[in-house]
N, C-alpha and C. Protein backbone atom coordinates (compact mmCIF):
# COMPACT_ATOMS: atom_id res chain seq x y z
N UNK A 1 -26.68 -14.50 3.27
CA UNK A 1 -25.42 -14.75 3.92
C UNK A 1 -24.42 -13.69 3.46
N UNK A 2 -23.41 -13.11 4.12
CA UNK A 2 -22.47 -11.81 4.03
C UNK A 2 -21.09 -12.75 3.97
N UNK A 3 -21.01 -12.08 2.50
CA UNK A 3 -19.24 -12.43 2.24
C UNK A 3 -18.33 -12.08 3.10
N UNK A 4 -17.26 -12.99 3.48
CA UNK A 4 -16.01 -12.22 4.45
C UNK A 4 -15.07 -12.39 3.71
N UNK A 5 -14.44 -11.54 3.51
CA UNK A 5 -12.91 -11.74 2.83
C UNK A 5 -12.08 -12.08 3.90
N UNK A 6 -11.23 -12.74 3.59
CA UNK A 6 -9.77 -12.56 4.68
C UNK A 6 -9.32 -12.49 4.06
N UNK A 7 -8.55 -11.51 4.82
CA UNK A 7 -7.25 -10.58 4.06
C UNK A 7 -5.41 -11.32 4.82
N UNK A 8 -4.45 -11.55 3.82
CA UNK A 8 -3.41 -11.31 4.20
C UNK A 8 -3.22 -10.47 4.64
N UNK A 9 -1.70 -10.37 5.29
CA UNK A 9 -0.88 -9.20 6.29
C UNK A 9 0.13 -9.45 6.13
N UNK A 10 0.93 -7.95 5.25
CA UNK A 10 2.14 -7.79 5.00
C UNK A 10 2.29 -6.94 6.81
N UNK A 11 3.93 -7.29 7.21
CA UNK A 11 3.93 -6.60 8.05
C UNK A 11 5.95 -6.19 8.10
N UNK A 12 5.97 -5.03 8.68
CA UNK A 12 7.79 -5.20 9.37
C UNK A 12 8.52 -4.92 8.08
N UNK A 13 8.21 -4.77 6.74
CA UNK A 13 8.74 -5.11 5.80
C UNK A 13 9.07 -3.49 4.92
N UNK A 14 10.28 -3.91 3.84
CA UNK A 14 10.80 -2.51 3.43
C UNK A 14 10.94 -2.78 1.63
N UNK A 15 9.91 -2.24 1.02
CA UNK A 15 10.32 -2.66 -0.09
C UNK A 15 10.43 -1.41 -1.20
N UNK A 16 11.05 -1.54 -2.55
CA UNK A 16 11.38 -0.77 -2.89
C UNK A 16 11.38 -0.39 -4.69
N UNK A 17 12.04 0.27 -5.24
CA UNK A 17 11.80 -0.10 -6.98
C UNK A 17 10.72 0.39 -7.22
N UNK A 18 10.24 -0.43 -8.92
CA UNK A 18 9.26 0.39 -9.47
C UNK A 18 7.58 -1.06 -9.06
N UNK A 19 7.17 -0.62 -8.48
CA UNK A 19 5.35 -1.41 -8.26
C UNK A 19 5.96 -2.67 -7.74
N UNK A 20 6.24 -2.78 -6.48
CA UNK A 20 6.77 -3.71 -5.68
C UNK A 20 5.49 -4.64 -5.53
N UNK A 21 4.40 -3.83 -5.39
CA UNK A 21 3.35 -4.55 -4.52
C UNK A 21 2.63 -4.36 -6.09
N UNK A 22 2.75 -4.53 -6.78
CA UNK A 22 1.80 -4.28 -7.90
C UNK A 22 0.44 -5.70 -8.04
N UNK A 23 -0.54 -5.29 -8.21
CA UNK A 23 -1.69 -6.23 -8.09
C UNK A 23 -2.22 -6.89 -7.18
N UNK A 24 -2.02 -6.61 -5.66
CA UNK A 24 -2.27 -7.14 -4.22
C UNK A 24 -3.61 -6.82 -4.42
N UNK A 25 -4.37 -7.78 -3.68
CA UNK A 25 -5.73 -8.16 -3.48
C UNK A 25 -5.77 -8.55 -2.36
N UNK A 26 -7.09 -7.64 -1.35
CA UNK A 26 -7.40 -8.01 -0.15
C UNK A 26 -6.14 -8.38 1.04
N UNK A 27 -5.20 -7.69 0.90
CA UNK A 27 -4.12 -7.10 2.14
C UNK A 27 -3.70 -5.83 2.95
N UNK A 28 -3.96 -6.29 4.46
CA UNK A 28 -3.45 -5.19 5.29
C UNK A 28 -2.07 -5.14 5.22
N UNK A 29 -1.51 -3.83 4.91
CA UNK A 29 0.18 -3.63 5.31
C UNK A 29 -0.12 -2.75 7.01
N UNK A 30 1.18 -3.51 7.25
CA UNK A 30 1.31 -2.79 8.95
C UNK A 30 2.58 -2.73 8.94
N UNK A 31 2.90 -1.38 9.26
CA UNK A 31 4.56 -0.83 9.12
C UNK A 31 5.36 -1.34 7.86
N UNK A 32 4.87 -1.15 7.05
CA UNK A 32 5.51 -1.20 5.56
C UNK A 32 6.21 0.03 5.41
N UNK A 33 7.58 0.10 4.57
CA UNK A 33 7.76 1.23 4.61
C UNK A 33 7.97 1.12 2.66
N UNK A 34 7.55 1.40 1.68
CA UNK A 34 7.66 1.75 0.16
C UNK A 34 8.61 2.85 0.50
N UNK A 35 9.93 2.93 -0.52
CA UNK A 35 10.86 3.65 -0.42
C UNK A 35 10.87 4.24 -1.94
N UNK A 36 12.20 4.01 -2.64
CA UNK A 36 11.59 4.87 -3.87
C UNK A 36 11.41 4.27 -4.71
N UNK A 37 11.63 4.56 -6.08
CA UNK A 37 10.80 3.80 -6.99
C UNK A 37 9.07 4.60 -6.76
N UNK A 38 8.50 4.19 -8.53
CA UNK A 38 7.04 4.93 -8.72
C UNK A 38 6.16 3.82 -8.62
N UNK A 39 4.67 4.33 -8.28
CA UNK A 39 3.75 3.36 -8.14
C UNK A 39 4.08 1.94 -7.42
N UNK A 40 4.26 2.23 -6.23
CA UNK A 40 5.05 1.33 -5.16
C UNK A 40 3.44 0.15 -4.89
N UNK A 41 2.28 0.76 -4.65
CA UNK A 41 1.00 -0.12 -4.33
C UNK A 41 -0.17 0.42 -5.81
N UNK A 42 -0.04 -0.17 -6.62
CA UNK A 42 -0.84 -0.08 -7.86
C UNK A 42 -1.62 -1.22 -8.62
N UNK A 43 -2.66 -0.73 -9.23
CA UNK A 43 -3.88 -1.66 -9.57
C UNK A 43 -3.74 -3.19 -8.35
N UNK A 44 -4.57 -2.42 -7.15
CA UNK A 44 -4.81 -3.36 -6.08
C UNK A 44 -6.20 -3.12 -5.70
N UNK A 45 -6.99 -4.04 -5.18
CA UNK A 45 -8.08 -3.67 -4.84
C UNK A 45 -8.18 -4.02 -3.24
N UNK A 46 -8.90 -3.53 -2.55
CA UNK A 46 -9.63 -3.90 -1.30
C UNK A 46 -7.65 -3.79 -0.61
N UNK A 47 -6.95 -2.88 0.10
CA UNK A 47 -5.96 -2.56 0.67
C UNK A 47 -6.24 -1.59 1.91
N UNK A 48 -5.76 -2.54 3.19
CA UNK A 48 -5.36 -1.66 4.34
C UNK A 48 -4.50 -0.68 4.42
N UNK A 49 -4.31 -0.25 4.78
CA UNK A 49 -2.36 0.85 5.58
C UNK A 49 -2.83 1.14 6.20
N UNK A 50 -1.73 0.64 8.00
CA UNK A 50 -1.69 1.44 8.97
C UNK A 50 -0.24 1.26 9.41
N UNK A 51 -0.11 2.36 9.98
CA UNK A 51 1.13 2.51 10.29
C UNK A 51 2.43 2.52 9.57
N UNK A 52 1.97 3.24 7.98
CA UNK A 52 3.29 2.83 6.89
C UNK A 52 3.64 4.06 6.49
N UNK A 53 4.80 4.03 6.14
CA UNK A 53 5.36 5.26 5.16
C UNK A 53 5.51 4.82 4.04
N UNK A 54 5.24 6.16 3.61
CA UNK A 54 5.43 5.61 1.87
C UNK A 54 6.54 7.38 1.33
N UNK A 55 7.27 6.82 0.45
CA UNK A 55 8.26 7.44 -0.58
C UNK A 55 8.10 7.17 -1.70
N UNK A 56 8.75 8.24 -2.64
CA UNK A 56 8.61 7.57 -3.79
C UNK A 56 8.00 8.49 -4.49
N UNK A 57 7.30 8.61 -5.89
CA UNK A 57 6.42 8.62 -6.63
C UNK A 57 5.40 8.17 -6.78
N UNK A 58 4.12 8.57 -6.47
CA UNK A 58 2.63 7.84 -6.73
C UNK A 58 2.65 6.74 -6.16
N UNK A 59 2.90 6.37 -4.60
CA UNK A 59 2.82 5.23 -3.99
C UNK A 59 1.80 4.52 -3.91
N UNK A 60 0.32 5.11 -4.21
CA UNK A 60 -0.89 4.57 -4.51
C UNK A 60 -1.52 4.80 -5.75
N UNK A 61 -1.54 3.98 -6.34
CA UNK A 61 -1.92 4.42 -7.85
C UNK A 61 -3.10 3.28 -8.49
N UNK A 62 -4.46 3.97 -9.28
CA UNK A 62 -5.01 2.82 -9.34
C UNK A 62 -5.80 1.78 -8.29
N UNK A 63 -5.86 1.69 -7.21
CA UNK A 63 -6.22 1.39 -6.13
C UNK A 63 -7.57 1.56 -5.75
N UNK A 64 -8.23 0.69 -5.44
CA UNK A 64 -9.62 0.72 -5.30
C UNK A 64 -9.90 0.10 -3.92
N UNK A 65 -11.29 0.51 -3.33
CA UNK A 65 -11.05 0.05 -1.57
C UNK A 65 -10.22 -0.14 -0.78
N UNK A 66 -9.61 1.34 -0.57
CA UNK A 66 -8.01 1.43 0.22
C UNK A 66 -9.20 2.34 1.35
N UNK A 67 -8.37 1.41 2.62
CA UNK A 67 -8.51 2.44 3.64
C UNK A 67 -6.35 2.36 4.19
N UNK A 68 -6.54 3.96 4.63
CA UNK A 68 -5.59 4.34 4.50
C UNK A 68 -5.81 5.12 6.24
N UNK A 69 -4.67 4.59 7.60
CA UNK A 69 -4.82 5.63 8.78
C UNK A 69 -3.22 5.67 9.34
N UNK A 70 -2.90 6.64 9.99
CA UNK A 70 -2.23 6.69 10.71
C UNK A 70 -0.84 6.71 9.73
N UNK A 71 -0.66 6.93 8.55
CA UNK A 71 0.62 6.72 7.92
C UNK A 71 1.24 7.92 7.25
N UNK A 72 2.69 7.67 6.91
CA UNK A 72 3.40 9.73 6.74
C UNK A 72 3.38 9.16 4.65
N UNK A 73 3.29 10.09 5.00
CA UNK A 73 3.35 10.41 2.85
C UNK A 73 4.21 11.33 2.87
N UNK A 74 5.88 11.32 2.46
CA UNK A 74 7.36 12.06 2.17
C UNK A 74 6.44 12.99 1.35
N UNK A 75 6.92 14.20 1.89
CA UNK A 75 6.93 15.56 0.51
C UNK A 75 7.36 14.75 -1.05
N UNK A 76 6.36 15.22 -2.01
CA UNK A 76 6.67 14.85 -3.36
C UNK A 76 5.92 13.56 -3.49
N UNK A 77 5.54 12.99 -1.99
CA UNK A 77 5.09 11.39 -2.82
C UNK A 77 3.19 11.55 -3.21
N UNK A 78 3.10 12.32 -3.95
CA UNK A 78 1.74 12.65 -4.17
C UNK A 78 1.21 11.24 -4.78
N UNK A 79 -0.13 11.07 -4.74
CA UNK A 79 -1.09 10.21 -5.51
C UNK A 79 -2.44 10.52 -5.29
């Protein structure tokens, strides 16, 4: 038998500071926008993004089973 996760869904939402989303497990973000503040999505496992921007400092950090499409990464927001 094949495990299914279901995943929450952050959606529409603007958050900001230092690891807003810190420790999320098994969630799609849809149009999230991480503004500034460092390590905005960190030590999370199994994470969607579509359609998000991210700012900031190291907006993904730590992160394990990220699929990541369609989203802008600000000059400087390396990870």
């Amino acid at each position: 038998m094949k495990n299914i996760t279901i995943m929450k869904t952050l959606s529409n939402q603007t958050y900001g500071g230092e690891r807003p989303l810190f420790g999320m497990n098994d969630t799609h973000l849809e149009h999230i926008t991480i503004t500034d503040g460092e390590s905005g999505i960190k030590c999370c496992n199994n994470i969607e993004a579509d359609n998000c921007e991210f700012y900031g400092k190291y907006p993904w950090w730590h992160v394990d089973g990220a699929r990541i499409s369609n989203c802008y990464f600000a000059p400087g927001s390396r990870s």
